[in-house]
Protein backbone atom coordinates (compact mmCIF):
# COMPACT_ATOMS: atom_id res chain seq x y z
CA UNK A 1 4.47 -5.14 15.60
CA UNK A 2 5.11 -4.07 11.95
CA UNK A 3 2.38 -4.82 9.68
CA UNK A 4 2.14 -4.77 5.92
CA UNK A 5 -1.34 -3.67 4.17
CA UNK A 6 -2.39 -5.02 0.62
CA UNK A 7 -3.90 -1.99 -0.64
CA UNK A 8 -6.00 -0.90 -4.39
CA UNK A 9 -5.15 2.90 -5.28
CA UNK A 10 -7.60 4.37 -7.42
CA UNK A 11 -5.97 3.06 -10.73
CA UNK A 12 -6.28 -0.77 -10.08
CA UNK A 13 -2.86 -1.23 -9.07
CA UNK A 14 -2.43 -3.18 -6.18
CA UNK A 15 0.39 -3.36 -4.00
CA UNK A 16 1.68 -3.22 -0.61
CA UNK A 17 2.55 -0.70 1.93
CA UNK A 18 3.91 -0.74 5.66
CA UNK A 19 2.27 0.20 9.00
CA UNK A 20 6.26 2.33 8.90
CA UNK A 21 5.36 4.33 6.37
CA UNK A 22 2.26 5.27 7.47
CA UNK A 23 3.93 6.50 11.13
CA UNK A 24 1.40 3.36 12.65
CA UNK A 25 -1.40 5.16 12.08
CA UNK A 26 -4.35 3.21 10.44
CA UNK A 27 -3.85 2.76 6.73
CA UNK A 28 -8.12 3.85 6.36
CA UNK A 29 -7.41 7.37 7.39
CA UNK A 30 -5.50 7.61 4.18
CA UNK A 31 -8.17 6.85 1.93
CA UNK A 32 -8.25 9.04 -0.64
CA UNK A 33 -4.44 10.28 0.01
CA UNK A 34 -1.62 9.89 -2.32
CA UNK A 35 0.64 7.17 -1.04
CA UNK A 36 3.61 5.14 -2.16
CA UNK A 37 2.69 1.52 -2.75
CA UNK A 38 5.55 -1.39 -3.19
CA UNK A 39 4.91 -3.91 -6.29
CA UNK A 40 6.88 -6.21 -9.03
CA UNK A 41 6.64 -5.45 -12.07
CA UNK A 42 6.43 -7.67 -15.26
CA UNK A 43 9.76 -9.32 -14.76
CA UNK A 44 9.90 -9.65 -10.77
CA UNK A 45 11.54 -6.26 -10.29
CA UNK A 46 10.56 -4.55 -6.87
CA UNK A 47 9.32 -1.30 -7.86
CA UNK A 48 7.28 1.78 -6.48
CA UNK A 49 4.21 3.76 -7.80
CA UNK A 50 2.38 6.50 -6.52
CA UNK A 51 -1.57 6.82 -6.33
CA UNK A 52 -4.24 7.50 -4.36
CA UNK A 53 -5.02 5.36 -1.85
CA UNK A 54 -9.42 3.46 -3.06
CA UNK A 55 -9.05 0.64 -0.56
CA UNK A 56 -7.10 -1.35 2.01
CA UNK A 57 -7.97 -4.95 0.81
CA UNK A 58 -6.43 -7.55 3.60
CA UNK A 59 -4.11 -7.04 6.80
CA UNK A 60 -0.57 -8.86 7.04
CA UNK A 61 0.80 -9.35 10.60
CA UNK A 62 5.30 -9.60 9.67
């Protein structure tokens, strides 16, 4: 089952990212990584940003 993480990279920014993109392995192993994160920004806009993975705040089952 595909499963989305809410995630805080070392910056504040908090986003999402996909059990996909991290080849199902679990998202804690890449604490401390640099990872991709999906966000909106100030209008709505899907965007990306890159940072180092601080935390994996709550599990999403899709």
């Amino acid at each position: 089952m595909k499963k989305t993480y809410i995630v805080r990279l070392n910056d504040g920014t908090v986003g999402t990212i996909c059990s996909d993109e991290l080849h199902g392995l679990d998202p804690d192993l890449f604490i401390g990584e640099p990872v991709t994160v999906h966000l909106h920004d100030k209008n709505g806009n899907p965007i990306l940003v890159e940072g180092t993975l601080a935390d994996v705040i709550e599990e999403q089952n899709e």
